[in-house]
Protein backbone atom coordinates (compact mmCIF):
# COMPACT_ATOMS: atom_id res chain seq x y z
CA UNK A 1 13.65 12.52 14.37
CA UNK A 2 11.96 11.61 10.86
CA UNK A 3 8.01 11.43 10.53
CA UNK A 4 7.48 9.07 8.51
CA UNK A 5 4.32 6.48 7.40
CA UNK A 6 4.48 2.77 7.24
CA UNK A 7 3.25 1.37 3.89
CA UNK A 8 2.34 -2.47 2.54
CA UNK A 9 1.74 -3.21 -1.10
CA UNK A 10 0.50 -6.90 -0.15
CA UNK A 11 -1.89 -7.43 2.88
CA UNK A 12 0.93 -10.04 4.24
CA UNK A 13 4.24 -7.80 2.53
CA UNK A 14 6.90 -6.17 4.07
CA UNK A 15 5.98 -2.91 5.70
CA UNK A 16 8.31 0.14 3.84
CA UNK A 17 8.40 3.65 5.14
CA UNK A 18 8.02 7.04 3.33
CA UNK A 19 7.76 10.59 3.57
CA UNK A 20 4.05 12.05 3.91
CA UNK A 21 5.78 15.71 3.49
CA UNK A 22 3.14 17.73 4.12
CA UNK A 23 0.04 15.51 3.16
CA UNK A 24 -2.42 14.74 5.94
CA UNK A 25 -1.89 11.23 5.76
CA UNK A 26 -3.22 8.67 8.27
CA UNK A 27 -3.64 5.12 8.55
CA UNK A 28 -5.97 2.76 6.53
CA UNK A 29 -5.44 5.78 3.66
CA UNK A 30 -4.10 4.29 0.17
CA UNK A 31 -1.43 6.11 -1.16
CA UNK A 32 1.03 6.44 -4.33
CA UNK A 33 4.01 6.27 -3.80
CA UNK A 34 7.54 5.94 -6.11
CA UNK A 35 9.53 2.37 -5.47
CA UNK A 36 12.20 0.76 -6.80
CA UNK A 37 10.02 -1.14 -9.30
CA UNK A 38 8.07 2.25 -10.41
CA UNK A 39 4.60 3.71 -9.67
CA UNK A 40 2.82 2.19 -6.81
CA UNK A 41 -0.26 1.62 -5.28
CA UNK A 42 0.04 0.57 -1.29
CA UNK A 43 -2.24 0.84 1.99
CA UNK A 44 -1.13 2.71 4.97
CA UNK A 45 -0.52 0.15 8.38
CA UNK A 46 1.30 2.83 10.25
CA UNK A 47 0.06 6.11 10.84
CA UNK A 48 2.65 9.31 11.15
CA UNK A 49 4.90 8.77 13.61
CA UNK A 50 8.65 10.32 14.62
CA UNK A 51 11.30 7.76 13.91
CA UNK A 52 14.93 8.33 14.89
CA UNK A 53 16.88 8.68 11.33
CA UNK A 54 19.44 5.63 12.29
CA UNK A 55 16.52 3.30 12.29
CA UNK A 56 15.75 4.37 8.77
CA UNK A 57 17.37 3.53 5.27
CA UNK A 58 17.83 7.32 3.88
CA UNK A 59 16.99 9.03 2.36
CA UNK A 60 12.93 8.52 2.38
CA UNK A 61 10.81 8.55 -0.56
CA UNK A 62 7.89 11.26 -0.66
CA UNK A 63 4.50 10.22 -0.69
CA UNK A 64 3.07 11.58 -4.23
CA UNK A 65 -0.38 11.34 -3.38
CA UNK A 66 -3.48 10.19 -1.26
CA UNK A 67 -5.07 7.31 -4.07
CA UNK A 68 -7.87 8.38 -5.62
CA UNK A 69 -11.16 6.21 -6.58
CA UNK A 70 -10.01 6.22 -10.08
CA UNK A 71 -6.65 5.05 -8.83
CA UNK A 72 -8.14 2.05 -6.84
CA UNK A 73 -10.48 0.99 -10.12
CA UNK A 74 -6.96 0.86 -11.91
CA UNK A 75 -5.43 -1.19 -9.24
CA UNK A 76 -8.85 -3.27 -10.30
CA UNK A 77 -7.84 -3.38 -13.42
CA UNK A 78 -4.57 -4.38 -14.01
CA UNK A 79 -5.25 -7.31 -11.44
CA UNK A 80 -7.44 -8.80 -14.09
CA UNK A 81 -4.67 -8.06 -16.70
CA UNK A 82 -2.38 -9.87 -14.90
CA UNK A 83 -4.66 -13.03 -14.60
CA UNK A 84 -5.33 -12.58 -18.45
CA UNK A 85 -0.65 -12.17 -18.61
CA UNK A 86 -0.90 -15.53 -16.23
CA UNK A 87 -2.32 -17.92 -18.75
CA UNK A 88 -0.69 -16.25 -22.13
CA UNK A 89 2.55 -16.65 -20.03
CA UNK A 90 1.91 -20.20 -18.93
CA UNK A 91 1.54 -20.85 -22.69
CA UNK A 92 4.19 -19.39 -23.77
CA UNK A 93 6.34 -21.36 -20.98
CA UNK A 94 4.96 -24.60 -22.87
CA UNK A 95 5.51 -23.44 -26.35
CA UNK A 96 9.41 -23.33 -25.02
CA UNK A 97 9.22 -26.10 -23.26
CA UNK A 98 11.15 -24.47 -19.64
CA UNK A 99 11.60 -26.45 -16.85
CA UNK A 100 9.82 -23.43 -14.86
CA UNK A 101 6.25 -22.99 -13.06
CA UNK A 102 4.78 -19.79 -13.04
CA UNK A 103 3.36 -18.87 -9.68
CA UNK A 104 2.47 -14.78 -9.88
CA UNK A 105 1.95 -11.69 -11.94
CA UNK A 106 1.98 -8.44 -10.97
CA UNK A 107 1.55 -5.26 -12.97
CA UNK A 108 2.90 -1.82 -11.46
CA UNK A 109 0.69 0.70 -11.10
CA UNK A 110 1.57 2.83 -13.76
CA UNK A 111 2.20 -0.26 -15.83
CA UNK A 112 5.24 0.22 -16.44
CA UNK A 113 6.84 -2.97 -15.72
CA UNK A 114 5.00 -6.91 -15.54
CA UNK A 115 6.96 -9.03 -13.30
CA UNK A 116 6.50 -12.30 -13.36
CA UNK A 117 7.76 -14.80 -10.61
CA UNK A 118 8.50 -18.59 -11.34
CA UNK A 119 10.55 -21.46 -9.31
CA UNK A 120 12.53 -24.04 -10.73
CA UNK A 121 14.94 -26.75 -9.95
CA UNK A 122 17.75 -24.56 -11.06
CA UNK A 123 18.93 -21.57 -13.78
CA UNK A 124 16.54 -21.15 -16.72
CA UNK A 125 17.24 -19.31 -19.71
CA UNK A 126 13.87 -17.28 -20.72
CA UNK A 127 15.37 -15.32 -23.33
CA UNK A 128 12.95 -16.30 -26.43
CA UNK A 129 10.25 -16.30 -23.67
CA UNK A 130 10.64 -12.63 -22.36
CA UNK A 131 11.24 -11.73 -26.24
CA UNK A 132 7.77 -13.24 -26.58
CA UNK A 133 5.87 -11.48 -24.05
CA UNK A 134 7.41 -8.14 -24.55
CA UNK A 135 5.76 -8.38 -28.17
CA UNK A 136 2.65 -9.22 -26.98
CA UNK A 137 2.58 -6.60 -23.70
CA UNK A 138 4.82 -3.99 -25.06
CA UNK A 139 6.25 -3.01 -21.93
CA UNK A 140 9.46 -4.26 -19.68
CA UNK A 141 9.16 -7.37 -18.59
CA UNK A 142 10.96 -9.20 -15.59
CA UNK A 143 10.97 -13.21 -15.25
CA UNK A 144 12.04 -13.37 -11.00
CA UNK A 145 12.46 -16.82 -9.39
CA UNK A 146 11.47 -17.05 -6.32
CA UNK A 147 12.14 -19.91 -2.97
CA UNK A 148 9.23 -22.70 -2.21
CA UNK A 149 8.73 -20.23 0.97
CA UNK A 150 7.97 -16.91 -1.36
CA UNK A 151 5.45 -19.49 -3.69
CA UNK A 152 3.92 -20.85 -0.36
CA UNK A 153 3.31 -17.08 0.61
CA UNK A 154 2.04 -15.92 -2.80
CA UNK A 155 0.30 -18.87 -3.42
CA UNK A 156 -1.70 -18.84 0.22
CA UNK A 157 -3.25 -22.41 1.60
CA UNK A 158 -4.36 -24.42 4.94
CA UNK A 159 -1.58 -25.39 7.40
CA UNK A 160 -1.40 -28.77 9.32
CA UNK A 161 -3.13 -26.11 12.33
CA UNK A 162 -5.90 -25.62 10.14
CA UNK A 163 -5.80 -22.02 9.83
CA UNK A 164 -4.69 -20.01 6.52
CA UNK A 165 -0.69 -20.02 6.29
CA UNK A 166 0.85 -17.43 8.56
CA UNK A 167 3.30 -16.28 5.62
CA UNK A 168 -0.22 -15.71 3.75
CA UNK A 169 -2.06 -13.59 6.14
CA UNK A 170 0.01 -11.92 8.62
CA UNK A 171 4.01 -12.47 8.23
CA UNK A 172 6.01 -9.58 6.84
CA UNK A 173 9.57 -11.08 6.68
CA UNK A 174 10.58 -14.40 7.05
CA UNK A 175 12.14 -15.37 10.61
CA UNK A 176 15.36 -17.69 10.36
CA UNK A 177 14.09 -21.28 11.58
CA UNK A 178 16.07 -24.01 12.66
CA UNK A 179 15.36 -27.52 13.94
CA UNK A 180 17.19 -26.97 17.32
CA UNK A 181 14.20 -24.95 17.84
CA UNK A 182 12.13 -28.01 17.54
CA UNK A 183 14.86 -30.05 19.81
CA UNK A 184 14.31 -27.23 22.54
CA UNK A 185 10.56 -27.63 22.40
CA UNK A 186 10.17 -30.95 22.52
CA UNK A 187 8.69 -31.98 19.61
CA UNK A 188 8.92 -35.19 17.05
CA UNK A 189 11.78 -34.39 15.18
CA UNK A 190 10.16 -36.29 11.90
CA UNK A 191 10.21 -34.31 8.90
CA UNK A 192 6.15 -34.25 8.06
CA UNK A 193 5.13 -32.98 11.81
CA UNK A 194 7.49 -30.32 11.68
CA UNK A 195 7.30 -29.05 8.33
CA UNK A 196 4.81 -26.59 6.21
CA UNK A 197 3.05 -26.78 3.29
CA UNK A 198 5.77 -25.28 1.34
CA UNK A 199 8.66 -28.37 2.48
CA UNK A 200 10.23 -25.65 5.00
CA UNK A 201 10.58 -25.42 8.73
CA UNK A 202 7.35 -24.41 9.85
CA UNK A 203 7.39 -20.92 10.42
CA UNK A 204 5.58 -21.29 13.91
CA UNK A 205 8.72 -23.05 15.66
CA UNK A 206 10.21 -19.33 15.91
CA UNK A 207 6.86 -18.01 18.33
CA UNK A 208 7.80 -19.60 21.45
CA UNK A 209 11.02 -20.79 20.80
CA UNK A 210 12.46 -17.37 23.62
CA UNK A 211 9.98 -18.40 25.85
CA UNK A 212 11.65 -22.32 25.80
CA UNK A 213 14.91 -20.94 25.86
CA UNK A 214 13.83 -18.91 29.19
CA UNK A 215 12.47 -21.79 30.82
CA UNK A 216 15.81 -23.94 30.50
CA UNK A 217 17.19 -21.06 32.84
CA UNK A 218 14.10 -21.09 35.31
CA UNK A 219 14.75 -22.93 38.55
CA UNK A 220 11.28 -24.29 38.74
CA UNK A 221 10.86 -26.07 35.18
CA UNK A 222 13.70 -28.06 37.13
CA UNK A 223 11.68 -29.12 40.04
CA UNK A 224 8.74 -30.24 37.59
CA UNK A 225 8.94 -34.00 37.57
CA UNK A 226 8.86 -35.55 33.92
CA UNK A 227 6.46 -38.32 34.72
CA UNK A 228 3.84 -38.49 37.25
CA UNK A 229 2.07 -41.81 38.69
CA UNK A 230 -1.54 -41.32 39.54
CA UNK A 231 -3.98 -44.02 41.79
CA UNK A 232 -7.05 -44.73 40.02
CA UNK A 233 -9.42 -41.41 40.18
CA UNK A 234 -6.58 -39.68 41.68
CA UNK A 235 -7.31 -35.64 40.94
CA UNK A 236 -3.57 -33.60 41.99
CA UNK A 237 -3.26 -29.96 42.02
CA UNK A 238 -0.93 -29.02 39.37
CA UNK A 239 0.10 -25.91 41.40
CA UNK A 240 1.50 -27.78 43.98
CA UNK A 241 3.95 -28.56 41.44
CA UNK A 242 5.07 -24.97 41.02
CA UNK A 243 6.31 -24.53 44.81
């Protein structure tokens, strides 16, 4: 067994796990950490807790420290960079005339690195424009495209439920959708009722998709009659149905 912490660099991002060592780390602490893309800032969602090792991709990266005040001013700060990196990059995008909308920026923590992400139709070659922004920044830069699903999450908005977009506020990963899932729940199979903002599958299919699939194998869904004929101010008891 590993002891381990479960961090998120996004409130809606994948949860990754690390190593608190010996720090007295619990949850709802922010914490810097080392990642793939450098120095990060991220929030603990999972307090310390054993895991067993063959659930985890080894080895673990150590926690480096518990953030500091300074560090979360910083985290602040290069969020307003990277709205100020947004619209010389947008420019810049113009100047070249790329068949590419920018969606995001991010800065690492450390600063390091400014990623930007994009979509487009298909391959775009933002050689001049990285050449540009690296002479104005003077730092690495990385140009990542990204799906309509990824720009949907990034990008946030109101689904056709009218609540914020799930990707946007609570989704980690995104679930595999299909539209036999929309067969086996009966709904319209037309493209707008059953799509999200972002063109996709809506995301939502996937919730009670196992509890459809259960109900085909129930014997009493089968005794449910499809239609029902009612007198005028006829009231039935629904559980009757169920015996």
């Amino acid at each position: 067994m590993t002891t381990v912490i479960g961090v998120r660099f996004k409130a809606a991002g994948k949860i990754y796990f690390f190593d608190p060592d010996t720090m007295e780390v619990k949850k709802d602490d922010s914490v810097i950490v080392e990642t793939a893309r450098g120095i990060e800032f991220g929030d603990v969602v999972i307090g310390p807790r054993d895991v067993e090792e063959k659930e985890l991709v080894l080895p673990l990266k150590k926690v480096m420290r518990i953030a500091t005040e300074e560090d979360k001013v910083k985290v602040k700060d290069n969020f307003r960079r990277s709205q100020d990196a947004f619209k010389v990059c947008v420019d810049k995008i113009a100047h070249h005339k790329l068949p590419m909308k920018l969606v995001d920026v991010e800065f690492t923590f450390d600063n390091s690195k400014i990623i930007f992400f994009f979509t487009a139709e298909g391959r775009v070659d933002f050689r001049e424009l990285v050449k540009d922004l690296a002479a104005i920044f003077r730092t690495r830069i990385e140009l990542r495209q990204i799906g309509v699903r990824d720009e949907a999450k990034m990008v946030g908005g109101i689904g056709p439920c009218g609540r914020v977009l799930c990707c946007k506020s609570f989704l980690g990963d995104f679930d595999p959708v299909s539209i036999k899932m929309a067969k086996e729940q009966s709904l319209s199979l037309n493209p707008t009722k059953i799509s999200g903002v972002c063109g996709r599958l809506m995301c939502c299919l996937k919730y009670e998709n196992d509890n459809y699939q259960n109900c085909d194998k129930c014997e009493k869904c089968d005794k449910v009659p499809k239609d029902i004929e009612l007198e005028k101010d006829e009231i039935i008891d629904l559980s009757e149905l169920e015996d």
